[in-house]
C-alpha atoms as a PDB file:
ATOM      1  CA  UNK A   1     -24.221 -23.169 -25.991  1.00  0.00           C
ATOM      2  CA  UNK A   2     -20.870 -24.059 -27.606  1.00  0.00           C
ATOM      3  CA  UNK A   3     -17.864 -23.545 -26.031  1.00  0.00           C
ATOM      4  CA  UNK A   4     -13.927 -23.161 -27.928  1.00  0.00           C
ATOM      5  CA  UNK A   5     -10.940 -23.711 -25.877  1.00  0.00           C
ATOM      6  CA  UNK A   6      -6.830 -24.106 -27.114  1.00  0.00           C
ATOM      7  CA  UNK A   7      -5.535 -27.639 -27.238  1.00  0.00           C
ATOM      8  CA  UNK A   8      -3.403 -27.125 -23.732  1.00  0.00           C
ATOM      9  CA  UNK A   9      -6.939 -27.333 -22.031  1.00  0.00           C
ATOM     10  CA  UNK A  10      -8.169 -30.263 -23.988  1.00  0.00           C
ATOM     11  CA  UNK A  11      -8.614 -32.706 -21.413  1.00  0.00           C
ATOM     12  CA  UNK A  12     -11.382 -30.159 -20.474  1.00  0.00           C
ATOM     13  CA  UNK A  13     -13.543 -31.712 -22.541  1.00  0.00           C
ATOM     14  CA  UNK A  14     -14.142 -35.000 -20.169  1.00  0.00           C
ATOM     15  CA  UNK A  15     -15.286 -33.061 -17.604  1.00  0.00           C
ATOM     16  CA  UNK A  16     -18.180 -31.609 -19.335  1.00  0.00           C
ATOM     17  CA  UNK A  17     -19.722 -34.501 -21.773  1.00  0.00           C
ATOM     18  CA  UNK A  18     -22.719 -33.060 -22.408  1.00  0.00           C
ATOM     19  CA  UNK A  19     -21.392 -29.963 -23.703  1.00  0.00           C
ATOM     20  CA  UNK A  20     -20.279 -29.087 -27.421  1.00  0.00           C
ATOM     21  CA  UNK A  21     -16.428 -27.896 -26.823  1.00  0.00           C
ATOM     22  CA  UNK A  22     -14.116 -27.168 -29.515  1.00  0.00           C
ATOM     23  CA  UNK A  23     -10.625 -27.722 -28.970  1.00  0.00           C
ATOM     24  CA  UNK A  24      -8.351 -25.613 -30.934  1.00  0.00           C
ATOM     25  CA  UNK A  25      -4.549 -25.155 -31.668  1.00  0.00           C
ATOM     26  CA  UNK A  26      -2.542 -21.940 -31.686  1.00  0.00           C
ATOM     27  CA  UNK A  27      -3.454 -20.390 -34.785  1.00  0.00           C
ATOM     28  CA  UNK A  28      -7.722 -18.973 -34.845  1.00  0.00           C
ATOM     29  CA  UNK A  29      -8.079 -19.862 -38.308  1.00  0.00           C
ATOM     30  CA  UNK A  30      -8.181 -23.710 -37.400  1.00  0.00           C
ATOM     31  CA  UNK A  31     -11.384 -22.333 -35.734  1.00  0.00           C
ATOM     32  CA  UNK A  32     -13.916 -23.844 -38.054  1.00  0.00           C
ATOM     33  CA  UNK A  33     -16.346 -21.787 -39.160  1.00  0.00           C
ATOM     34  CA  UNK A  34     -19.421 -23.631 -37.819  1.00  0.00           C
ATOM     35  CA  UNK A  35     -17.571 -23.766 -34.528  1.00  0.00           C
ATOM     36  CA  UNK A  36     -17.415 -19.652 -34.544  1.00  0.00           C
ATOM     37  CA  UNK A  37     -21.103 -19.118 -35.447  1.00  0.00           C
ATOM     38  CA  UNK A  38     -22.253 -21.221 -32.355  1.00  0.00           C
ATOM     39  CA  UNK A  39     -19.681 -20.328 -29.716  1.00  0.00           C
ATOM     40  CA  UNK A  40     -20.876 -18.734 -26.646  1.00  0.00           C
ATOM     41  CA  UNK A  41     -17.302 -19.102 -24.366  1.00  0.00           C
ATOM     42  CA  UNK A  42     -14.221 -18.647 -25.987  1.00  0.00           C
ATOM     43  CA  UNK A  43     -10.485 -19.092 -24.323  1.00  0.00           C
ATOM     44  CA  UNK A  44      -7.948 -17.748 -26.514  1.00  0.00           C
ATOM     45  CA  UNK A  45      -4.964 -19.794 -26.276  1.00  0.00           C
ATOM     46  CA  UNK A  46      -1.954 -18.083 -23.600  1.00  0.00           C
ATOM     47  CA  UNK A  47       0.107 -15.364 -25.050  1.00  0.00           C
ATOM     48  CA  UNK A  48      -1.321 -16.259 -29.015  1.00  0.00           C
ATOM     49  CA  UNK A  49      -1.390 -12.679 -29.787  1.00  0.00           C
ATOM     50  CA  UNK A  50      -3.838  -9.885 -31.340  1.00  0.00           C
ATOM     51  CA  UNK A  51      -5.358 -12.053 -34.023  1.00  0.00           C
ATOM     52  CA  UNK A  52      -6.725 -14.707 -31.052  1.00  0.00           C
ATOM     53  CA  UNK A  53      -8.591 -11.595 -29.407  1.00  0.00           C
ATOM     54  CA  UNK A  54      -9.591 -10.410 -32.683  1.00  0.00           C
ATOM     55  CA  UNK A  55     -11.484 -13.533 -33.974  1.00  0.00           C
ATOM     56  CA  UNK A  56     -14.327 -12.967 -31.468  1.00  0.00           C
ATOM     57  CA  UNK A  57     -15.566 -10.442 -33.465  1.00  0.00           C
ATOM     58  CA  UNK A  58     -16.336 -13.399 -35.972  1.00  0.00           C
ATOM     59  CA  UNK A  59     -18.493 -15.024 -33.262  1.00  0.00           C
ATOM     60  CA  UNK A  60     -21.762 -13.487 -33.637  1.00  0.00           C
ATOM     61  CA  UNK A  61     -23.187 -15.451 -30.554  1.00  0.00           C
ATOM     62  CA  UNK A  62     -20.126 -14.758 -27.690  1.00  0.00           C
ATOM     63  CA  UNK A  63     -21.122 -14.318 -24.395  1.00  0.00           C
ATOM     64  CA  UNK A  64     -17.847 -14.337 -22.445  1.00  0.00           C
ATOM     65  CA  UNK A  65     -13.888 -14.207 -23.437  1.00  0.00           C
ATOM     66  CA  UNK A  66     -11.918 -16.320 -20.501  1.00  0.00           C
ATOM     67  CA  UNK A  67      -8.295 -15.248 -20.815  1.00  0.00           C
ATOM     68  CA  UNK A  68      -5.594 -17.219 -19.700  1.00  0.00           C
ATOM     69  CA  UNK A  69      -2.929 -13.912 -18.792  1.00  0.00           C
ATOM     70  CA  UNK A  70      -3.492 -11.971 -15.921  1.00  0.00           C
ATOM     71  CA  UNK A  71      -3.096  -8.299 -17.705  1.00  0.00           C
ATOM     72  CA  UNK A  72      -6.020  -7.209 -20.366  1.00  0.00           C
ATOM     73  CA  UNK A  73      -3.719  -4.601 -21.439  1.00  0.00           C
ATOM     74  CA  UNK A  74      -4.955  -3.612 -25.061  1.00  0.00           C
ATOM     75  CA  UNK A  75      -7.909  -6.826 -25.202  1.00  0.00           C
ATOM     76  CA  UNK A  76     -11.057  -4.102 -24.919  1.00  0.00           C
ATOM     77  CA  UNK A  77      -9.957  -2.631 -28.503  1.00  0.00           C
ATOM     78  CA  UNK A  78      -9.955  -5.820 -30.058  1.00  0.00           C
ATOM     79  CA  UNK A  79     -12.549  -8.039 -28.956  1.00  0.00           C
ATOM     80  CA  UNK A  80     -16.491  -7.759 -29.604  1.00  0.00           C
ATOM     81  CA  UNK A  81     -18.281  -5.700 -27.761  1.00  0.00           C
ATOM     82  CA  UNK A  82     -20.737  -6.549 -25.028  1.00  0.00           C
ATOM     83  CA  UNK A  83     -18.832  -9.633 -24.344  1.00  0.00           C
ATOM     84  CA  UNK A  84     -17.951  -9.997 -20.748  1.00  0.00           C
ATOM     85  CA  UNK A  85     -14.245 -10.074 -20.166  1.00  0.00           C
ATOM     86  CA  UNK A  86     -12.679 -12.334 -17.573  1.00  0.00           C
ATOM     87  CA  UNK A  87      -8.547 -12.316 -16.492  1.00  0.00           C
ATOM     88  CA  UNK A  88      -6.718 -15.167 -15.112  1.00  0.00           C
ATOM     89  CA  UNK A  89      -6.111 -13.628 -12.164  1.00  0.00           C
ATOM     90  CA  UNK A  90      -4.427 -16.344  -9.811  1.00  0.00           C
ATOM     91  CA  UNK A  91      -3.093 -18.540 -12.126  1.00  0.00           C
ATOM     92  CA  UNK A  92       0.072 -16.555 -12.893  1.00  0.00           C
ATOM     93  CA  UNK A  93       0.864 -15.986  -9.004  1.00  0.00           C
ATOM     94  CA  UNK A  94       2.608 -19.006  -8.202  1.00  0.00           C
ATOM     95  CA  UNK A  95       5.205 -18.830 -11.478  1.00  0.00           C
ATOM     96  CA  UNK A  96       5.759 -15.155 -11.749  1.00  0.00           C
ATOM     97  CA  UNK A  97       6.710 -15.300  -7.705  1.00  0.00           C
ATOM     98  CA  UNK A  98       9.422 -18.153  -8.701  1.00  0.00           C
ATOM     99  CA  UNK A  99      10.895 -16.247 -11.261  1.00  0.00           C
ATOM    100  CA  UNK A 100      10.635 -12.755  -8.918  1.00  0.00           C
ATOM    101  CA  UNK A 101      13.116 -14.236  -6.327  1.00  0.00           C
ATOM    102  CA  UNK A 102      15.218 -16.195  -9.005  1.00  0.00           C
ATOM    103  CA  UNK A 103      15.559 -12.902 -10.651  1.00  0.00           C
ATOM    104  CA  UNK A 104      16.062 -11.080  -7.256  1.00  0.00           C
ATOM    105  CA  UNK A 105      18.742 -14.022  -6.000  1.00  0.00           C
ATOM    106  CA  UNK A 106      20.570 -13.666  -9.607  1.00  0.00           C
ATOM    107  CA  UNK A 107      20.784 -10.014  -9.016  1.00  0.00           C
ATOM    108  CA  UNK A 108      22.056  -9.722  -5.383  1.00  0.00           C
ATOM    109  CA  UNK A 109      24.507 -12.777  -5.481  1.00  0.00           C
ATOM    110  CA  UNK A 110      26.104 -11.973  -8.967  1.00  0.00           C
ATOM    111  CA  UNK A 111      25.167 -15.353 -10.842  1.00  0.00           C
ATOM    112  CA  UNK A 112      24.911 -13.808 -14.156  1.00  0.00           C
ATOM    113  CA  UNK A 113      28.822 -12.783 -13.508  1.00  0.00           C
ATOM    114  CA  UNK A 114      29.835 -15.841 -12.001  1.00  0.00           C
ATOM    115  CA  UNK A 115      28.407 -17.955 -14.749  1.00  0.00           C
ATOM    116  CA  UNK A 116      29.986 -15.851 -17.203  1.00  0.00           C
ATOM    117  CA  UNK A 117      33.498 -16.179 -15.208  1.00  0.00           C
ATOM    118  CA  UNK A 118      32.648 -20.152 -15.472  1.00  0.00           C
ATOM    119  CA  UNK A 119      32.236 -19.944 -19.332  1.00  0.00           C
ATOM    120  CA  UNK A 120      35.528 -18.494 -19.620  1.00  0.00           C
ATOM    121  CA  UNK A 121      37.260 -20.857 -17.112  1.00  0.00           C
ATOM    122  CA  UNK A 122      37.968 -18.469 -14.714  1.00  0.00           C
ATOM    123  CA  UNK A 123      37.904 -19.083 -10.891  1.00  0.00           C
ATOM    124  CA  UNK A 124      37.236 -15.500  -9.426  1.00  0.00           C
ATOM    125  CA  UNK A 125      35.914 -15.070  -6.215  1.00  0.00           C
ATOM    126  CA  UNK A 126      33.970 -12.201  -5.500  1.00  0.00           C
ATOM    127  CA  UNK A 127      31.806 -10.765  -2.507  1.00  0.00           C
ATOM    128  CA  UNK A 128      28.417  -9.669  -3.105  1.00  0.00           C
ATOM    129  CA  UNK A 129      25.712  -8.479  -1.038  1.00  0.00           C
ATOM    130  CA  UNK A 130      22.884 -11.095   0.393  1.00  0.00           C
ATOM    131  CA  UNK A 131      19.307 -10.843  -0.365  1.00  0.00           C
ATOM    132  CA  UNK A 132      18.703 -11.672   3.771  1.00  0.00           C
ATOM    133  CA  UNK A 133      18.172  -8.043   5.124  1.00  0.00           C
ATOM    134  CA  UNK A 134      17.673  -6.330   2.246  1.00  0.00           C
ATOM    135  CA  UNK A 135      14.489  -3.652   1.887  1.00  0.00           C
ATOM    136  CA  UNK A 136      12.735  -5.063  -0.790  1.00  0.00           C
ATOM    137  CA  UNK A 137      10.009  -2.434  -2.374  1.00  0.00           C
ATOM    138  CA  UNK A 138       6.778  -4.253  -3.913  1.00  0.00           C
ATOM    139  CA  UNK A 139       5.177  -1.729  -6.407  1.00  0.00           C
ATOM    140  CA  UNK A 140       1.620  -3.476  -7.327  1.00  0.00           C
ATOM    141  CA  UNK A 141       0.742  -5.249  -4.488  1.00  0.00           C
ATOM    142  CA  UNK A 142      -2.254  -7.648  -5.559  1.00  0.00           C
ATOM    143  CA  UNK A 143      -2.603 -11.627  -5.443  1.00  0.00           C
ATOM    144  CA  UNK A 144       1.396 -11.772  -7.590  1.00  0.00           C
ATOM    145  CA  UNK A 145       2.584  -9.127  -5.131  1.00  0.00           C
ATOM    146  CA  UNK A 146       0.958 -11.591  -2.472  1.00  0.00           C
ATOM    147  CA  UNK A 147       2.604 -14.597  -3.287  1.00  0.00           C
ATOM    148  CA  UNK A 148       6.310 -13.063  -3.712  1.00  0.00           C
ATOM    149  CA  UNK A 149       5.885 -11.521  -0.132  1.00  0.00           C
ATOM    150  CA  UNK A 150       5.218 -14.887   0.709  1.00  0.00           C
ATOM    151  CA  UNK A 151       8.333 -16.347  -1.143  1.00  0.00           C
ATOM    152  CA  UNK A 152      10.635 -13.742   0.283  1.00  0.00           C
ATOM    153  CA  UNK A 153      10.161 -13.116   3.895  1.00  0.00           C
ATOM    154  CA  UNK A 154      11.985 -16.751   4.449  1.00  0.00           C
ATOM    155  CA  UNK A 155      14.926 -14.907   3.689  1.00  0.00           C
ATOM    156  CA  UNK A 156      14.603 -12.102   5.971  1.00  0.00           C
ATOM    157  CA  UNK A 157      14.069  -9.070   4.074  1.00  0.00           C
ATOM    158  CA  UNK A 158      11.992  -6.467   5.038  1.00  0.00           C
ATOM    159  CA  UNK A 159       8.852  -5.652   2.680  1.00  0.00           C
ATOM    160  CA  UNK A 160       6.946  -2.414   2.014  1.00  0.00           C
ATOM    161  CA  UNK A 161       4.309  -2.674  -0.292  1.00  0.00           C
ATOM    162  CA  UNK A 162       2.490  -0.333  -2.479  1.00  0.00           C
ATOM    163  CA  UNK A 163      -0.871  -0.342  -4.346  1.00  0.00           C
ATOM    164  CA  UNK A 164      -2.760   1.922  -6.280  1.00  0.00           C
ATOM    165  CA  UNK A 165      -5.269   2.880  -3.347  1.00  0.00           C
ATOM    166  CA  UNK A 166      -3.380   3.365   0.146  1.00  0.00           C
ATOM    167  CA  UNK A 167      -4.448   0.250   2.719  1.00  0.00           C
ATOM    168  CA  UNK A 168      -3.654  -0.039   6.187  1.00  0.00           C
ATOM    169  CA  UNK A 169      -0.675  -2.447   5.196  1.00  0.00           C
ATOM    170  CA  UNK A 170       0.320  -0.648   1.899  1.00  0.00           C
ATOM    171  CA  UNK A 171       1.725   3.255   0.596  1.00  0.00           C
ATOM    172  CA  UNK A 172      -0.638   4.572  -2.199  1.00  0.00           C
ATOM    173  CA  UNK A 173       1.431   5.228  -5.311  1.00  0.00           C
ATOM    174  CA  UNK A 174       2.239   8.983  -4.999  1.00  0.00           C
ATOM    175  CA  UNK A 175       4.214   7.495  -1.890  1.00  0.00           C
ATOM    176  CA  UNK A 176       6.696   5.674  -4.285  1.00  0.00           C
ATOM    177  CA  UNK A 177       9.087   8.397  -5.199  1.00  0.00           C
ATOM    178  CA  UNK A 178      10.280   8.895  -1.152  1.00  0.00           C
ATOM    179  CA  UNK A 179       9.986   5.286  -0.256  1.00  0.00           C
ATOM    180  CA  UNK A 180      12.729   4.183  -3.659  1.00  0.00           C
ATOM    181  CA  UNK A 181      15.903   6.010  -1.673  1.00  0.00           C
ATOM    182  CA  UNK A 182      15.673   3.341   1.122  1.00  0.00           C
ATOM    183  CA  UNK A 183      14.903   0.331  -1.287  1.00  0.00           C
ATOM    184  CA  UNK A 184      17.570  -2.168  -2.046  1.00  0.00           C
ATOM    185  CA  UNK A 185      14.888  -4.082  -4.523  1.00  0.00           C
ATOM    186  CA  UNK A 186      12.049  -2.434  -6.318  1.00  0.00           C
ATOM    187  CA  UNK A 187       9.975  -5.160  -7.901  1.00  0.00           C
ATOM    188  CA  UNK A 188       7.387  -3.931 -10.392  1.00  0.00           C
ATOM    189  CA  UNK A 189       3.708  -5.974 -10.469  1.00  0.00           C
ATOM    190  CA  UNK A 190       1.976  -3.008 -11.377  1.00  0.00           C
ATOM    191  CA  UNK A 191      -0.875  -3.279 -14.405  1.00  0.00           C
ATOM    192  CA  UNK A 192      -0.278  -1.597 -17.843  1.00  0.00           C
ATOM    193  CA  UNK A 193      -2.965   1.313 -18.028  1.00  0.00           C
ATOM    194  CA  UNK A 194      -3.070   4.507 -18.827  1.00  0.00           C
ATOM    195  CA  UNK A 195      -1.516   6.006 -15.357  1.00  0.00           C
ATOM    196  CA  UNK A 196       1.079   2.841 -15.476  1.00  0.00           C
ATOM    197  CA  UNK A 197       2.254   3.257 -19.059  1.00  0.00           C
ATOM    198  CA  UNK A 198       5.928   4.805 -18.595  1.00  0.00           C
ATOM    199  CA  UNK A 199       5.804   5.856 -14.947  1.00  0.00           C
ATOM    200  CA  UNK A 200       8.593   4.437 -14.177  1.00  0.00           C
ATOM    201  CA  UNK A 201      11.198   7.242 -15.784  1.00  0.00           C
ATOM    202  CA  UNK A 202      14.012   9.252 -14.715  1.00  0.00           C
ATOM    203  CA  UNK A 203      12.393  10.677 -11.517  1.00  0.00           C
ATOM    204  CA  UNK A 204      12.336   7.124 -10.148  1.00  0.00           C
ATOM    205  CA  UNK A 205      15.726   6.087 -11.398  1.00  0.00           C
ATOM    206  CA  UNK A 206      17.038   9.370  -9.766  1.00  0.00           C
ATOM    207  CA  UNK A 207      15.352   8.484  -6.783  1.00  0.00           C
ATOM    208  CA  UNK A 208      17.204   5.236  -6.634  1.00  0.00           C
ATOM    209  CA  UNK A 209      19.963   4.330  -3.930  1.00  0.00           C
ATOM    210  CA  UNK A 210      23.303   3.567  -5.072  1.00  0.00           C
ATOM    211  CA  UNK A 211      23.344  -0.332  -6.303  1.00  0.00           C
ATOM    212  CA  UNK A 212      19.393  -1.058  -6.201  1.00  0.00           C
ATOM    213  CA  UNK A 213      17.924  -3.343  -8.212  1.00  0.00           C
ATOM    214  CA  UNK A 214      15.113  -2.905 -10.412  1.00  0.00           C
ATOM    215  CA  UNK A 215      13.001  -6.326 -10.900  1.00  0.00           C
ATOM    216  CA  UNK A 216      10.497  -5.765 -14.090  1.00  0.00           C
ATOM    217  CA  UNK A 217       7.549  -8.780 -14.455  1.00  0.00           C
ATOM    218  CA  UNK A 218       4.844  -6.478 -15.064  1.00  0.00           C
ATOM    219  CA  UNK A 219       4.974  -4.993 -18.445  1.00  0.00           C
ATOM    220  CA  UNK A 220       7.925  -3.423 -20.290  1.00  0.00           C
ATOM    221  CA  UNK A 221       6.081  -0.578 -20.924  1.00  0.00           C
ATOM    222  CA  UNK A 222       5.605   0.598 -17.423  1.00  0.00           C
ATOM    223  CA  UNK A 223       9.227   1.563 -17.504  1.00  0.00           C
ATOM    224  CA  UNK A 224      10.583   3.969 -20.017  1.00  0.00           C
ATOM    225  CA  UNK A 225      13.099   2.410 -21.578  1.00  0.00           C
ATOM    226  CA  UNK A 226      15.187   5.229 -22.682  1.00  0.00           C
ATOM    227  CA  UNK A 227      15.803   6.529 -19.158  1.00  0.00           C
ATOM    228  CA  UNK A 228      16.439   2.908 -18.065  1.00  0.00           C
ATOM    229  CA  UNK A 229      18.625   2.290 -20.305  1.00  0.00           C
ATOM    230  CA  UNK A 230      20.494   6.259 -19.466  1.00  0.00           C
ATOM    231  CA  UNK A 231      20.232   5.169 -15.354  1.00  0.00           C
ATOM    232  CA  UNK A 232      21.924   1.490 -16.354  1.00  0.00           C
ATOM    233  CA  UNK A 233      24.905   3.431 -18.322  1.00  0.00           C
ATOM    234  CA  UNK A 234      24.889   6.520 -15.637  1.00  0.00           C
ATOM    235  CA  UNK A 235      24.126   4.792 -11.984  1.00  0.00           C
ATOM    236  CA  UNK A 236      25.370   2.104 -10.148  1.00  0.00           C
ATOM    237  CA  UNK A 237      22.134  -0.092 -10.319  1.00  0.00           C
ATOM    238  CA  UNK A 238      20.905  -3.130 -11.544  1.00  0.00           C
ATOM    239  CA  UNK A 239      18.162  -3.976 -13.937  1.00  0.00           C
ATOM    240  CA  UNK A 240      16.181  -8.010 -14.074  1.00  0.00           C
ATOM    241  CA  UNK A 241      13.851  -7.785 -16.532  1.00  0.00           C
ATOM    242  CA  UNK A 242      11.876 -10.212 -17.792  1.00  0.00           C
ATOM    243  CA  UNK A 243       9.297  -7.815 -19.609  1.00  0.00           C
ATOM    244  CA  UNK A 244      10.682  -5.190 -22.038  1.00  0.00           C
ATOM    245  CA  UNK A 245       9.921  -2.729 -24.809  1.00  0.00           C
ATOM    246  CA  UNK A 246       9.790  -3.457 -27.032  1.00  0.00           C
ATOM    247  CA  UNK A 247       9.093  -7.002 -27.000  1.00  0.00           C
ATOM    248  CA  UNK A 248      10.685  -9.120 -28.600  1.00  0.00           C
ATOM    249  CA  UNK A 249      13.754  -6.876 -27.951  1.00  0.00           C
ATOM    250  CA  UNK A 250      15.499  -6.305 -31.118  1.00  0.00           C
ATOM    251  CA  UNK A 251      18.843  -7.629 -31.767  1.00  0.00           C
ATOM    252  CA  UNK A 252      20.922  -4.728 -31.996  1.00  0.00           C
ATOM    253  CA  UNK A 253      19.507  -2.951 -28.803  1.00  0.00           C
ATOM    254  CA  UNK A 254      21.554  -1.804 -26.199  1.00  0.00           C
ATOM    255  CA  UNK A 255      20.072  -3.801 -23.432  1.00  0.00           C
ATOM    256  CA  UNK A 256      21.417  -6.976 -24.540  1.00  0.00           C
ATOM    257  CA  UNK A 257      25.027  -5.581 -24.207  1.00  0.00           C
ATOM    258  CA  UNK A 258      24.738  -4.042 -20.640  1.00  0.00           C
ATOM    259  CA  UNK A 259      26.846  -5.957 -17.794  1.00  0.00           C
ATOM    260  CA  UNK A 260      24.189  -4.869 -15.010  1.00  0.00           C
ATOM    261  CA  UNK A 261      21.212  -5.924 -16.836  1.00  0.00           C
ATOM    262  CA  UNK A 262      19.812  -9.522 -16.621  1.00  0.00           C
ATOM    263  CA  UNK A 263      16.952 -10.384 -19.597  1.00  0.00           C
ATOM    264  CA  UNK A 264      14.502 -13.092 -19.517  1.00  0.00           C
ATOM    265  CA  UNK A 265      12.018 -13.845 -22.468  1.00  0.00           C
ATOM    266  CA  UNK A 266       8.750 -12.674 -20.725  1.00  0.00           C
ATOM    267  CA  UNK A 267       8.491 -16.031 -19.642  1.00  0.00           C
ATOM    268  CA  UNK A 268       7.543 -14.808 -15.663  1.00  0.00           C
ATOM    269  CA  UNK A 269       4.272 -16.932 -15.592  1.00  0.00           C
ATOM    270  CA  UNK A 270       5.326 -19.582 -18.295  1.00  0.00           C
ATOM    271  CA  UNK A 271       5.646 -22.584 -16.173  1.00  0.00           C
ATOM    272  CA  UNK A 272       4.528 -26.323 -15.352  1.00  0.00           C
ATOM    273  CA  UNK A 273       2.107 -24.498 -12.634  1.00  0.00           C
ATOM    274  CA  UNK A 274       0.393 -22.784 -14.836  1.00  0.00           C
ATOM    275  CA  UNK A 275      -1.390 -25.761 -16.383  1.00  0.00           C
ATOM    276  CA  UNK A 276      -3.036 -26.425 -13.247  1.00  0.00           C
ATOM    277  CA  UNK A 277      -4.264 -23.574 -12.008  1.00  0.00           C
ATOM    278  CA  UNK A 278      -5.528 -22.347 -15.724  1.00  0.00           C
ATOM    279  CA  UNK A 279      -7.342 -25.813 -15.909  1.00  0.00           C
ATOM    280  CA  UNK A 280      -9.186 -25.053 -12.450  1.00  0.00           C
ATOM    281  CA  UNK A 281      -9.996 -21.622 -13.240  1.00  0.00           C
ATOM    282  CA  UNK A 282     -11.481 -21.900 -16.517  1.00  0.00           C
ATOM    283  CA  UNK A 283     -13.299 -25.047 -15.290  1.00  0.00           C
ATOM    284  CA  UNK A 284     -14.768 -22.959 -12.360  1.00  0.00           C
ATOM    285  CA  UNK A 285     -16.017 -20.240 -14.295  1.00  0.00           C
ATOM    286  CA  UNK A 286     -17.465 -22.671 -17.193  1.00  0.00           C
ATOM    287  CA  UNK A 287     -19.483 -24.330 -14.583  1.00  0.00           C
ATOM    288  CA  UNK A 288     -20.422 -21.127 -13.006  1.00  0.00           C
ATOM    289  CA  UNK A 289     -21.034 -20.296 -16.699  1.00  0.00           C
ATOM    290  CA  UNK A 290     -23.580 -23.363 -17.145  1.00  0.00           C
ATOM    291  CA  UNK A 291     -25.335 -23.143 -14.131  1.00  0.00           C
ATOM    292  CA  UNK A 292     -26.206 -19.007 -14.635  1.00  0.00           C
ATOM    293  CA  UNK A 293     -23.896 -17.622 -11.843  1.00  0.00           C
ATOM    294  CA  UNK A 294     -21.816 -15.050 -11.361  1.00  0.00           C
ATOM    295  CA  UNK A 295     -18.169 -15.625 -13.117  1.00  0.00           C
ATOM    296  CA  UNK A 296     -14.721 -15.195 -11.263  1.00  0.00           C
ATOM    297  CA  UNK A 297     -12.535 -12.530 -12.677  1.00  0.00           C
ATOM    298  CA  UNK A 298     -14.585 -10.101 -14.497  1.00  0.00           C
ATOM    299  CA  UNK A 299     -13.288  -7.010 -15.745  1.00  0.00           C
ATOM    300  CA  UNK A 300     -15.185  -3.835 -15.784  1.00  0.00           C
ATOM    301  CA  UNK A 301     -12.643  -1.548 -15.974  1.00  0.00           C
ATOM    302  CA  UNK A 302      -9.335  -0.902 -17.229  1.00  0.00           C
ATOM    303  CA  UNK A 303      -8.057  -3.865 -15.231  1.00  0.00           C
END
């Protein structure tokens, strides 16, 4: 048993004394080769790209691939088969949430335009609308969609939520296109798969009230982005993204330009929490993993 984990876990190594652990930076080809031939539980470093998920084909002995992102969007084609797959569901929640009302507060209050007044000196004061009693729309509603309901109802909005499968709480996603007219915020937490991938198009921005806000931390490709950007230039909404596509956005796209558009660097689960909450999940399931039980997280499907 030999086990290969990315130098932000490395203090994972005193926990476990009696196992062989590899700690390795962000590039797989410091993965020595010894190291590759043995391992049995690899965690690819966060957001390190195709060629981390690739080098497990090189690992003739692999048991289980622990990632540290939430979405597996694209891993099956590129990691070994009949190695078992876990996300990191949970660790993201707490981050992603921050950034979801940050993005939603920016958006309703007019920081971006405020900021920009402040950079050119000018004291303008405007009225905008509040984020307290606004219908907020949560499209994915899973442990992330969880924790932002949690963040938001302190500022009295009202939440509908919707999921893939219809609950007793939640709309099932054919519901979406009649629910978007009464939404002041639609968030988007939805996983990239094959239904996902560009659903949200021109239908849904038609179906749109007159200055909504779109809120994007799922994946940029769940929204087509030529009909975003047509609804941006067209409508009177609002657009917070902090996934796009492409990613990284090239420099001459059109997005970057757009006054009712806020971008941030896919950087929705990039935070000081994260380092926790990876370090206790991959610590459970390594344990789990040592002692022959069932692992947290596992994936048998397309998410």
């Amino acid at each position: 048993m030999s086990i290969i984990v990315p130098n932000i876990l490395s203090n994972i190594t005193s926990e476990f004394p009696d196992q062989e652990i590899e700690v390795w930076d962000y590039s797989p080809e410091s993965i020595n080769a010894p190291s590759k031939d043995r391992c049995t539980f690899y965690v690819p470093t966060y957001m390190s790209g195709r060629r981390a998920i690739e080098v497990s084909k090189e690992m003739p002995n692999l048991e289980v691939i622990q990632l540290l992102t939430a979405g597996v969007d694209g891993v099956r084609s590129l990691m070994a088969e009949n190695v078992t797959l876990c996300n990191a569901k949970g660790v993201h929640d707490a981050s992603t949430a921050e950034l979801t009302v940050a993005l939603a507060l920016n958006a309703r209050r007019g920081l971006a335009n405020f900021h920009k007044n402040q950079l050119s000196q000018l004291w303008i004061s405007e009225s905008y609308p509040s984020l307290a009693d606004s219908k907020v729309l949560i499209v994915g509603y899973g442990s992330i969609g969880r924790a932002v309901e949690q963040r938001l109802l302190p500022f009295e909005v009202e939440i509908t939520r919707v999921s893939r499968k219809k609950h007793d709480d939640t709309h099932p996603m054919e519901d979406l296109p009649g629910l978007l007219g009464d939404a002041d915020i639609v968030i988007l937490l939805v996983p990239l798969t094959s239904e996902t991938r560009g659903f949200f198009n021109d239908k849904m921005f038609s179906a749109m009230k007159d200055g909504a806000i779109l809120i994007n931390v799922a994946r940029g490709q769940v929204v087509d982005t030529d009909d975003l950007v047509n609804a941006l230039k067209s409508r009177n909404i609002f657009a917070a993204l902090d996934v796009v596509d492409p990613e990284p956005l090239p420099i001459d796209h059109v997005l970057w330009q757009l006054d009712n558009c806020i971008i941030t660097p896919h950087v929705g689960g990039n935070s000081t929490a994260f380092f926790r909450r990876a370090h206790r999940l991959v610590v459970s399931n390594l344990k789990r993993y040592i002692q022959g039980h069932p692992l947290l997280n596992v994936i048998s499907g397309e998410y």
